[in-house]
PDB file of N, CA and C in Angstrom:
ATOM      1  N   UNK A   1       0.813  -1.184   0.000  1.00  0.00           N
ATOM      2  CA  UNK A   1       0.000   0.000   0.000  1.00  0.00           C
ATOM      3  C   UNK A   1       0.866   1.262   0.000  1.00  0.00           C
ATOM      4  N   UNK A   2       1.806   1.261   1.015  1.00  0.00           N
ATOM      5  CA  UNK A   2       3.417   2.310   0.667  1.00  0.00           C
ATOM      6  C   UNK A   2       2.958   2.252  -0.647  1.00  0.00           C
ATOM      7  N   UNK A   3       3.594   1.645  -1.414  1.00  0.00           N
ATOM      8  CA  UNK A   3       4.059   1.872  -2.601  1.00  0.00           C
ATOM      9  C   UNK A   3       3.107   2.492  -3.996  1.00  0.00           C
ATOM     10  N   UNK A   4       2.152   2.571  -3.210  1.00  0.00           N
ATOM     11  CA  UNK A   4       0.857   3.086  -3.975  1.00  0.00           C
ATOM     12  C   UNK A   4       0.095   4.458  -3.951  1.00  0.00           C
ATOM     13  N   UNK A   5       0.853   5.001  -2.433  1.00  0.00           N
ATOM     14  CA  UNK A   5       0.676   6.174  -2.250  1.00  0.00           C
ATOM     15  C   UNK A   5       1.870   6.793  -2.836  1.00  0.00           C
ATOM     16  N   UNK A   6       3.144   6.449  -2.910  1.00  0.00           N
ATOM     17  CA  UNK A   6       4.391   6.800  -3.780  1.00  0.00           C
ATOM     18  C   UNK A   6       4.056   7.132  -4.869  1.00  0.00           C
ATOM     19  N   UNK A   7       3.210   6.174  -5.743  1.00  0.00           N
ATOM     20  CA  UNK A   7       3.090   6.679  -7.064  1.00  0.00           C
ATOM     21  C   UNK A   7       1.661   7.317  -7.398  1.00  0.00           C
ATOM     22  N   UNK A   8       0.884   7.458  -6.456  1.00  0.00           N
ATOM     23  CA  UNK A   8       0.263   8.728  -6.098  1.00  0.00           C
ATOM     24  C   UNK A   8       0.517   9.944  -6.190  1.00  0.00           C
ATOM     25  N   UNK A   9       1.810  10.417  -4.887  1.00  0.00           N
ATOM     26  CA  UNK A   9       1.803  11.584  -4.637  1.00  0.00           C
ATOM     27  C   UNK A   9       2.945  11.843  -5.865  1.00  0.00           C
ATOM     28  N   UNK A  10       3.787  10.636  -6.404  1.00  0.00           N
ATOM     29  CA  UNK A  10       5.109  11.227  -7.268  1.00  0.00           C
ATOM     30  C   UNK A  10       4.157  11.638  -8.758  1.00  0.00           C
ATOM     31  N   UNK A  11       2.720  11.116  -8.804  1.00  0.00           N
ATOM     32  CA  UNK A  11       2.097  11.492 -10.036  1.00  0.00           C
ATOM     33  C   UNK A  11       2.539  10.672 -11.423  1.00  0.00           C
ATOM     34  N   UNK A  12       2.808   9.529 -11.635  1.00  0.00           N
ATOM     35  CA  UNK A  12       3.628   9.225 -12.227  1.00  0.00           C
ATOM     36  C   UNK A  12       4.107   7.380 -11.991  1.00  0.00           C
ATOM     37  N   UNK A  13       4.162   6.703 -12.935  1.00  0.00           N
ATOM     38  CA  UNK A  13       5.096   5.611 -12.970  1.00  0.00           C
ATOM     39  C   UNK A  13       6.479   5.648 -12.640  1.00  0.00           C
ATOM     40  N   UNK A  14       7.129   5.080 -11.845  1.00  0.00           N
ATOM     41  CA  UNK A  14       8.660   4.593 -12.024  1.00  0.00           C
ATOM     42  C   UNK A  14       9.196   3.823 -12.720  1.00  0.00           C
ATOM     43  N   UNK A  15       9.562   4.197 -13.861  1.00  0.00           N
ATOM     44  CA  UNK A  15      10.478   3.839 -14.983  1.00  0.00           C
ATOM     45  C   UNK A  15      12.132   3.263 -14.581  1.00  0.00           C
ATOM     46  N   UNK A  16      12.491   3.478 -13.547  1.00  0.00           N
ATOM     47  CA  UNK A  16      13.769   3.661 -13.091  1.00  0.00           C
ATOM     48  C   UNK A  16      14.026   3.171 -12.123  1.00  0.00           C
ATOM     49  N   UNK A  17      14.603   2.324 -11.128  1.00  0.00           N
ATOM     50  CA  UNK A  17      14.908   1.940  -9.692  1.00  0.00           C
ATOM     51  C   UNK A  17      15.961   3.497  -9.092  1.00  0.00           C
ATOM     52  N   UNK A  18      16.422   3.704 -10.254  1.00  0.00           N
ATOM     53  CA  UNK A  18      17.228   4.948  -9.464  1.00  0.00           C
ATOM     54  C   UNK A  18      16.668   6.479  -9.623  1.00  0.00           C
ATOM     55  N   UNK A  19      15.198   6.156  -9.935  1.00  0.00           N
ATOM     56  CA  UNK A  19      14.218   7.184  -9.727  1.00  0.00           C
ATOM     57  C   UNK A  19      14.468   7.983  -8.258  1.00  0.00           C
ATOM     58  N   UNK A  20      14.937   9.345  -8.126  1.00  0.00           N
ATOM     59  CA  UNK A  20      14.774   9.754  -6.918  1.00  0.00           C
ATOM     60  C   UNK A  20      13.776   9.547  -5.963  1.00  0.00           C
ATOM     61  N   UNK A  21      12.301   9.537  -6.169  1.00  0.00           N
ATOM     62  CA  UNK A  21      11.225   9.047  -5.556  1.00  0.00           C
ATOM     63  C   UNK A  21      11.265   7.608  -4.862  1.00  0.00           C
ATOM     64  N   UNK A  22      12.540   7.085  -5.425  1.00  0.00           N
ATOM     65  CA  UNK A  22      12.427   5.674  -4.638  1.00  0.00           C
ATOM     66  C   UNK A  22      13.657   5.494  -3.893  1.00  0.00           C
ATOM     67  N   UNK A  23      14.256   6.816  -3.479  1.00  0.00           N
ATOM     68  CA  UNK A  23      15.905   6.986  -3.010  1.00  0.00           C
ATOM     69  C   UNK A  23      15.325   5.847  -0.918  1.00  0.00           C
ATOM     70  N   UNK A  24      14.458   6.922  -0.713  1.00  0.00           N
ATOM     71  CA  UNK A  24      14.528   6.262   0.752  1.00  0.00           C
ATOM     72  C   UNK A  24      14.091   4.848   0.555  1.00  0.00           C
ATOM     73  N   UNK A  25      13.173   4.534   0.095  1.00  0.00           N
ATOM     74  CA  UNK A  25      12.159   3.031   0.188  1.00  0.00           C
ATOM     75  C   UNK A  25      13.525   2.211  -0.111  1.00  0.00           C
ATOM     76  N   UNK A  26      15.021   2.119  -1.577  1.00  0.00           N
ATOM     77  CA  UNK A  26      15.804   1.561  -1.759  1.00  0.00           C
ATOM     78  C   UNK A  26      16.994   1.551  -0.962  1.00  0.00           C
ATOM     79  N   UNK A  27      16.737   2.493  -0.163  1.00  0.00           N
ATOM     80  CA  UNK A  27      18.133   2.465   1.026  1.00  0.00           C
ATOM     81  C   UNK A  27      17.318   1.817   2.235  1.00  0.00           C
ATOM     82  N   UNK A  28      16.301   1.525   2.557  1.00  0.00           N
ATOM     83  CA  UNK A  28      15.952   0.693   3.590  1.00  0.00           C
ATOM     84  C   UNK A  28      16.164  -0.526   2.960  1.00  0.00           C
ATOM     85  N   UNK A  29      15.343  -1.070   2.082  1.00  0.00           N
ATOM     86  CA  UNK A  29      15.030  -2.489   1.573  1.00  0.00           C
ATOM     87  C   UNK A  29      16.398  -2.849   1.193  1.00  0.00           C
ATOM     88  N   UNK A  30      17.468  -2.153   0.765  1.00  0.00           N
ATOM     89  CA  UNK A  30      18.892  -2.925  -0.015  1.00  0.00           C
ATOM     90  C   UNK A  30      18.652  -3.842  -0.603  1.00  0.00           C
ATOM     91  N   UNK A  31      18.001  -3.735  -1.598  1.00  0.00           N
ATOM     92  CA  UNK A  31      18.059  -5.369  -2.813  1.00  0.00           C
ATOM     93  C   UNK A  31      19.349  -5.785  -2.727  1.00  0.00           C
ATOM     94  N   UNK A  32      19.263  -7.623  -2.576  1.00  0.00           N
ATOM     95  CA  UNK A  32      20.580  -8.073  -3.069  1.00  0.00           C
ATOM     96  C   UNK A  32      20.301  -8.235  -4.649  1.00  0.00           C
ATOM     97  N   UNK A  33      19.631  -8.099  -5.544  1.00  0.00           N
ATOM     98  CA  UNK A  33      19.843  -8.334  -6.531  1.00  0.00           C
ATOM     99  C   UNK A  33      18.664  -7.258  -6.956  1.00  0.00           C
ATOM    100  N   UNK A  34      19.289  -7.103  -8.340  1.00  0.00           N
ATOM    101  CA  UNK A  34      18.271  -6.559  -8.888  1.00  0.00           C
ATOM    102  C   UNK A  34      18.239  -7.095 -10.804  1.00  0.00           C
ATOM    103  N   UNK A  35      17.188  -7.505 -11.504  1.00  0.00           N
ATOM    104  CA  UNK A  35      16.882  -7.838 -12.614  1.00  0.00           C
ATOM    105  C   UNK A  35      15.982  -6.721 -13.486  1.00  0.00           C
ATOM    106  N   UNK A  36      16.202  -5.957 -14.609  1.00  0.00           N
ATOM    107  CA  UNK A  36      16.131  -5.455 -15.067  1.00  0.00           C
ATOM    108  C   UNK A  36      16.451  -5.384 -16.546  1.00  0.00           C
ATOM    109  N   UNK A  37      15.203  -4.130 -17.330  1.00  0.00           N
ATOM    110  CA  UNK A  37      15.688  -4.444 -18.711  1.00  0.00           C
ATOM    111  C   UNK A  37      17.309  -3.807 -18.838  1.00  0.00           C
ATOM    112  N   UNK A  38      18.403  -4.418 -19.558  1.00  0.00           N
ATOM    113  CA  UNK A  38      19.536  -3.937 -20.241  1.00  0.00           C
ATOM    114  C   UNK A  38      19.285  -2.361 -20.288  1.00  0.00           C
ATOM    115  N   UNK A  39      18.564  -1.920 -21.933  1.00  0.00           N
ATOM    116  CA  UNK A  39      18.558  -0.551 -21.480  1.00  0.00           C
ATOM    117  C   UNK A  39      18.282   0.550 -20.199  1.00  0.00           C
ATOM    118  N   UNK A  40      17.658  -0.170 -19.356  1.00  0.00           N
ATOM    119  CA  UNK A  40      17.512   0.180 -18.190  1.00  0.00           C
ATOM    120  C   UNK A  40      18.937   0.810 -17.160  1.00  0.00           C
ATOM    121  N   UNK A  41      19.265  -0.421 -17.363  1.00  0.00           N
ATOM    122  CA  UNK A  41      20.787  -0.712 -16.782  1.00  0.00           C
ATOM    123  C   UNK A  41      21.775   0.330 -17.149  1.00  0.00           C
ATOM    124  N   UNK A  42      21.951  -0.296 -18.319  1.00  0.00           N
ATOM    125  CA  UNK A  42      23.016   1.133 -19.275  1.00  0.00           C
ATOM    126  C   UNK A  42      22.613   2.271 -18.870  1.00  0.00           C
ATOM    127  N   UNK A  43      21.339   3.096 -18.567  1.00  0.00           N
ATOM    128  CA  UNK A  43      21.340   4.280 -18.080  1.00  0.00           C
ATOM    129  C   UNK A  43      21.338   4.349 -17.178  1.00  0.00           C
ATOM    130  N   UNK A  44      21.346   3.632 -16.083  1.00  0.00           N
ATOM    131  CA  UNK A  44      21.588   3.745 -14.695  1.00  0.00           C
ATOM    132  C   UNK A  44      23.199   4.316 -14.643  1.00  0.00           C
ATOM    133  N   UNK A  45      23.816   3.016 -15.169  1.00  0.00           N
ATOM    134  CA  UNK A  45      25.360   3.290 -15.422  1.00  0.00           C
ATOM    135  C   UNK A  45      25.834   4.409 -16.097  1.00  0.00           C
ATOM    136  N   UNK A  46      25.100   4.935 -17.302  1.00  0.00           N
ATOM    137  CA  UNK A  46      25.917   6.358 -17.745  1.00  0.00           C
ATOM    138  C   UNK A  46      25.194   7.530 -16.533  1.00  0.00           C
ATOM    139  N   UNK A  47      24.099   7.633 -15.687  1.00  0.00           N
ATOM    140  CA  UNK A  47      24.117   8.406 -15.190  1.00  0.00           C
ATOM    141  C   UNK A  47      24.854   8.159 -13.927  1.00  0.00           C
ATOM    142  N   UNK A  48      25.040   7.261 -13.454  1.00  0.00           N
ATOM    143  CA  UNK A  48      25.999   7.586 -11.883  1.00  0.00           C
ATOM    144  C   UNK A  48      27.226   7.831 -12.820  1.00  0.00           C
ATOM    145  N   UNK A  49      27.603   7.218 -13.549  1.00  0.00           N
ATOM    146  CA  UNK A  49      29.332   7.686 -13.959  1.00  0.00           C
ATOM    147  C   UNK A  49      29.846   6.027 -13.374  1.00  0.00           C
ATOM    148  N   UNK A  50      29.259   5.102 -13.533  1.00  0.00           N
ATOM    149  CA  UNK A  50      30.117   3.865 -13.214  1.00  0.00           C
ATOM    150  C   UNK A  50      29.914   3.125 -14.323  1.00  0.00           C
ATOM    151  N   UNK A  51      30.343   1.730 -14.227  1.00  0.00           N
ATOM    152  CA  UNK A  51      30.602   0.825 -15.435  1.00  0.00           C
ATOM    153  C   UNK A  51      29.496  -0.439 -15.211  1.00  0.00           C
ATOM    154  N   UNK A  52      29.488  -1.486 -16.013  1.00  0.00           N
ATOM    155  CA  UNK A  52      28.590  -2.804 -15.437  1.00  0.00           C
ATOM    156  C   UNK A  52      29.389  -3.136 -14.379  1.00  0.00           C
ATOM    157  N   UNK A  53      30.310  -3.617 -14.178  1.00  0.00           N
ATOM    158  CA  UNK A  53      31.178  -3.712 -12.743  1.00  0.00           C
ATOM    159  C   UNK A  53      31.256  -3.193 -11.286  1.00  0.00           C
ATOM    160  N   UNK A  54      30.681  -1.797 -11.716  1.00  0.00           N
ATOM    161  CA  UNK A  54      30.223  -0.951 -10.289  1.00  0.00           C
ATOM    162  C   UNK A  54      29.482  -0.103 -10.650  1.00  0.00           C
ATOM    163  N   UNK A  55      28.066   0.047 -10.098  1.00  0.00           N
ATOM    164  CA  UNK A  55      27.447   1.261 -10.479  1.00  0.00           C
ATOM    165  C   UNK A  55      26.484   1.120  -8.893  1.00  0.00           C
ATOM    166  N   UNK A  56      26.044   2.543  -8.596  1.00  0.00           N
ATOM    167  CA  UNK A  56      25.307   2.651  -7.299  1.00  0.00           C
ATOM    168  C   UNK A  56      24.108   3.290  -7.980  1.00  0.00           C
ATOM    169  N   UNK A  57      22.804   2.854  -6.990  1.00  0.00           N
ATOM    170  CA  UNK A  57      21.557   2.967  -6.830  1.00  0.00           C
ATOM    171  C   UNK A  57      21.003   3.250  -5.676  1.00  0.00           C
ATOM    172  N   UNK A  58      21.032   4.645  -5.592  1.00  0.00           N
ATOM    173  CA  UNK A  58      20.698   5.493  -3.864  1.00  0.00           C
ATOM    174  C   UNK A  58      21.605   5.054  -3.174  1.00  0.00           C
ATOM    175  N   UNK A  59      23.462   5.002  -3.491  1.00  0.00           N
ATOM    176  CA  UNK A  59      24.507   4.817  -2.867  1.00  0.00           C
ATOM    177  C   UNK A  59      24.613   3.460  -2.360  1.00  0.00           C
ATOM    178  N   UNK A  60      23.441   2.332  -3.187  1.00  0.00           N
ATOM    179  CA  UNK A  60      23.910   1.146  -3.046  1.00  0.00           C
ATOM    180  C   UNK A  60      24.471   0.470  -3.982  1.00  0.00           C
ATOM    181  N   UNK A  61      25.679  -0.605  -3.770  1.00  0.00           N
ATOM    182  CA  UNK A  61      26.824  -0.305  -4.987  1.00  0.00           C
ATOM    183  C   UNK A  61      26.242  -2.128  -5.779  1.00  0.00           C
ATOM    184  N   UNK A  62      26.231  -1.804  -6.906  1.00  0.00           N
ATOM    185  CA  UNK A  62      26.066  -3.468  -7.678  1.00  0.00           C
ATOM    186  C   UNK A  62      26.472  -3.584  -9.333  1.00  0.00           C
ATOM    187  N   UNK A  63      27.161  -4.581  -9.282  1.00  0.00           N
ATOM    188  CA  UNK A  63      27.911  -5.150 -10.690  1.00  0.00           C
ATOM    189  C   UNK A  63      26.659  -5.934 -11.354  1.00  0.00           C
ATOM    190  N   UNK A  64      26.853  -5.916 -12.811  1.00  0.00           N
ATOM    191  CA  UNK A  64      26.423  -6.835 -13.602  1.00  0.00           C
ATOM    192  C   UNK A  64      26.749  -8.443 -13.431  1.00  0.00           C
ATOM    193  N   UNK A  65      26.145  -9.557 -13.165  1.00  0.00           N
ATOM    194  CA  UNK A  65      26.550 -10.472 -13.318  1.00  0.00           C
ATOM    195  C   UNK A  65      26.524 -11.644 -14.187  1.00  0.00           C
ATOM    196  N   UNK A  66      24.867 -11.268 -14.920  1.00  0.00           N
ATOM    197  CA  UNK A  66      24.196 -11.973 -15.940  1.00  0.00           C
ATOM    198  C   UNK A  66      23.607 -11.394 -16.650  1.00  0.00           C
ATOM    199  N   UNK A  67      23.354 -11.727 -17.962  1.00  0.00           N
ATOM    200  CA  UNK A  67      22.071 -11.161 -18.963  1.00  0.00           C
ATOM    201  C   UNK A  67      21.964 -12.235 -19.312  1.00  0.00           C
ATOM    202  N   UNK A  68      20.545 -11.789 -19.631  1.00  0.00           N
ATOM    203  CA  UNK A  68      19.493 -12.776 -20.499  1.00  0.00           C
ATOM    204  C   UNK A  68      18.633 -12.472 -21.560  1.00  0.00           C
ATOM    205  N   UNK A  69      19.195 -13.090 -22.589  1.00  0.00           N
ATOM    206  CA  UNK A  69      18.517 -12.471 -24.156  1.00  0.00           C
ATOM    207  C   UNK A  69      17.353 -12.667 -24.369  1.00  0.00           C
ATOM    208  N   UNK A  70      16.327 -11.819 -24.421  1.00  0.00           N
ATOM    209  CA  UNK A  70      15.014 -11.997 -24.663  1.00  0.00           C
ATOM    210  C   UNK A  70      14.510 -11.923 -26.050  1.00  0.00           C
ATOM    211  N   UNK A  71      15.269 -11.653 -26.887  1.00  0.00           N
ATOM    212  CA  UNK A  71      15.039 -10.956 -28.402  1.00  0.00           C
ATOM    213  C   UNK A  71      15.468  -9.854 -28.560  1.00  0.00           C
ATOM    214  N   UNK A  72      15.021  -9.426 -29.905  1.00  0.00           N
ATOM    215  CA  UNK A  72      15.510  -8.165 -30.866  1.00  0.00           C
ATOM    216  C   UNK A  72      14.777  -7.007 -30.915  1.00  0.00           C
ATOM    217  N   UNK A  73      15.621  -5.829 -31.178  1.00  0.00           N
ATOM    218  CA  UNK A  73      14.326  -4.763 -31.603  1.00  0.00           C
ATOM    219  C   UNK A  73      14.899  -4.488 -32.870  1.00  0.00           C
ATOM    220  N   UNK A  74      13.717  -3.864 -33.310  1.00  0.00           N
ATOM    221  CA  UNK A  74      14.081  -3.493 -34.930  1.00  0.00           C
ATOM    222  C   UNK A  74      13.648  -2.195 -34.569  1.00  0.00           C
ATOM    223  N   UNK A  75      14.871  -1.390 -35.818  1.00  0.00           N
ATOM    224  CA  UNK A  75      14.545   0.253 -35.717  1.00  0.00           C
ATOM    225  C   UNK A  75      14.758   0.562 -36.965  1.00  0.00           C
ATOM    226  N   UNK A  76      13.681   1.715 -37.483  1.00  0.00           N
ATOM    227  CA  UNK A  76      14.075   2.165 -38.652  1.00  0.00           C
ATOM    228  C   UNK A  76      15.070   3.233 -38.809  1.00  0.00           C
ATOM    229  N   UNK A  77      15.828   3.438 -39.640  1.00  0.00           N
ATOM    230  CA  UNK A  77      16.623   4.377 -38.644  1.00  0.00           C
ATOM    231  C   UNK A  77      17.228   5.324 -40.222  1.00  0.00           C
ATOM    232  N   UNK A  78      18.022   6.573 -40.170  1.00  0.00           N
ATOM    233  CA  UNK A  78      18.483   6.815 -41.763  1.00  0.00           C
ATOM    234  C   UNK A  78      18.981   6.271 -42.873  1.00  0.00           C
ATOM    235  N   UNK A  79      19.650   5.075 -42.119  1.00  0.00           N
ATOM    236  CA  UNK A  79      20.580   4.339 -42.987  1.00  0.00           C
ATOM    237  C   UNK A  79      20.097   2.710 -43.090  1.00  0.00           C
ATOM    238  N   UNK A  80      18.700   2.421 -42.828  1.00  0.00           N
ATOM    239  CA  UNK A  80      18.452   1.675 -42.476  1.00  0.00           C
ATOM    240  C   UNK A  80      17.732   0.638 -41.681  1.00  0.00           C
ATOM    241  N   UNK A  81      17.435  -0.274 -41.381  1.00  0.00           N
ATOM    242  CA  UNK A  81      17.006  -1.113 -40.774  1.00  0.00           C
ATOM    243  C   UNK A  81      17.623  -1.648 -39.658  1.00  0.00           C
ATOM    244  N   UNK A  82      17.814  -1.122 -38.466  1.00  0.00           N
ATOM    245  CA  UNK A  82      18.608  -1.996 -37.159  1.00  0.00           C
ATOM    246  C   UNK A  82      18.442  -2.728 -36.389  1.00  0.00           C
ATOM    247  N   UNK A  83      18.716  -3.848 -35.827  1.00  0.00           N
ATOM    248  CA  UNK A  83      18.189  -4.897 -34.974  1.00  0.00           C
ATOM    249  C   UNK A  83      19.413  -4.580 -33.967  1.00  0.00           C
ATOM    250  N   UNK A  84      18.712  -4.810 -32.213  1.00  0.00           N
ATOM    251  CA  UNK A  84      19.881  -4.594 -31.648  1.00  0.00           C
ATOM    252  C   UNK A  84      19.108  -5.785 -30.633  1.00  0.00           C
ATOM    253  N   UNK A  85      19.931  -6.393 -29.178  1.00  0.00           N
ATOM    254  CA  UNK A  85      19.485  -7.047 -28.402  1.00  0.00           C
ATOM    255  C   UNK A  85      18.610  -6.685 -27.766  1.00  0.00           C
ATOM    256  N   UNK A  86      18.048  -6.928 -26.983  1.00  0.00           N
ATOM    257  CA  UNK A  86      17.376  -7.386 -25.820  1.00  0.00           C
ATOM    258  C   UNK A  86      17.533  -7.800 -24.812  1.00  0.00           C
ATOM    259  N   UNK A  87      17.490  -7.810 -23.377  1.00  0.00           N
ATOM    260  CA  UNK A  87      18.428  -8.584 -22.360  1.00  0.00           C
ATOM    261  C   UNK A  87      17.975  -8.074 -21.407  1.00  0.00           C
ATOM    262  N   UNK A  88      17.185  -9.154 -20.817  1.00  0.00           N
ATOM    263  CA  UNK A  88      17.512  -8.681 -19.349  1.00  0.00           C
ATOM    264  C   UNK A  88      18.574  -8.860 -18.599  1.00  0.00           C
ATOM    265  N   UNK A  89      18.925  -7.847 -17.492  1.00  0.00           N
ATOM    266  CA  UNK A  89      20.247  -7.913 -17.121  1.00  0.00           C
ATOM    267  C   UNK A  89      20.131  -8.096 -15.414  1.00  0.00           C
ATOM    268  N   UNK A  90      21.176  -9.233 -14.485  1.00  0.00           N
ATOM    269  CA  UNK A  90      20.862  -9.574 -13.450  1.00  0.00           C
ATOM    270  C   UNK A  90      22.125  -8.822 -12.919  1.00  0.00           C
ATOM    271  N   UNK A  91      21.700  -7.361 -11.726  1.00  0.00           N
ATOM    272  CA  UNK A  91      22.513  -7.214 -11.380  1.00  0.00           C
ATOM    273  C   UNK A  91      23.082  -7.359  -9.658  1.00  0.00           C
ATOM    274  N   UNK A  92      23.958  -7.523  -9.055  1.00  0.00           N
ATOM    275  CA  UNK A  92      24.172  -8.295  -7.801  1.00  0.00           C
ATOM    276  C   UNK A  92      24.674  -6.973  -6.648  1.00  0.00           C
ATOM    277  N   UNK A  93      24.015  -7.004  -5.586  1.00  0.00           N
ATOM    278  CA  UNK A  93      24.476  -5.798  -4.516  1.00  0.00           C
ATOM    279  C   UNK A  93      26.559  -6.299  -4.381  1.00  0.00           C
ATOM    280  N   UNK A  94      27.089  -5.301  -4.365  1.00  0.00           N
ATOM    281  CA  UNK A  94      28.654  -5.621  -4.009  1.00  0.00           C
ATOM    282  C   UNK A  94      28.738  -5.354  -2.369  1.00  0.00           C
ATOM    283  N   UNK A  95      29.275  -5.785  -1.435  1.00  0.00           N
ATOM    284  CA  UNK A  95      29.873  -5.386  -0.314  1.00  0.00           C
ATOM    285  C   UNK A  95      31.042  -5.204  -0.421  1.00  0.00           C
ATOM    286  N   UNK A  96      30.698  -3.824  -0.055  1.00  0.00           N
ATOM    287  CA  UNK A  96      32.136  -3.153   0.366  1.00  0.00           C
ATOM    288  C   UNK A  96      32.753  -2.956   1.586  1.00  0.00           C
TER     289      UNK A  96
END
């Protein structure tokens, strides 16, 4: 029910685990893992400034450990027709 008044008062879906709106709820709970789409991931990682190897989520720190190919997307694009992966990606809390 928390979590319903969250996306209540934030007005809005969470698209993001490293959505600011979910900074306190993810520093209590500390996922040891977290599974997510790939593109997901990758922007987690270009916005903290870390790599698949280390990246933090409300200053909790976790590496990539697995993906899992779900299929393709196709894009039309200027030059073309692009297919790129798909993947969900399993990523693991680090202790530091």
């Amino acid at each position: 029910m928390q979590e319903l008044r969250r996306v209540r008062a934030a007005g809005k879906r969470f698209w993001s685990p490293a959505d600011p709106g979910l900074a306190d709820l993810w520093r209590d709970r500390r996922p040891d893992y977290l599974l997510e789409d790939s593109d997901v991931i990758d922007a987690i990682v270009a916005e903290t400034g870390g790599s698949r190897d280390l990246f933090r989520i409300h200053g909790v720190a976790y590496r990539v450990v697995r993906s899992f190919p779900v299929g393709q997307r196709a894009e039309e694009t200027l030059f073309g027709r692009r297919e790129t992966e798909i993947a969900w990606t399993l990523a693991a809390a680090v202790r530091e």
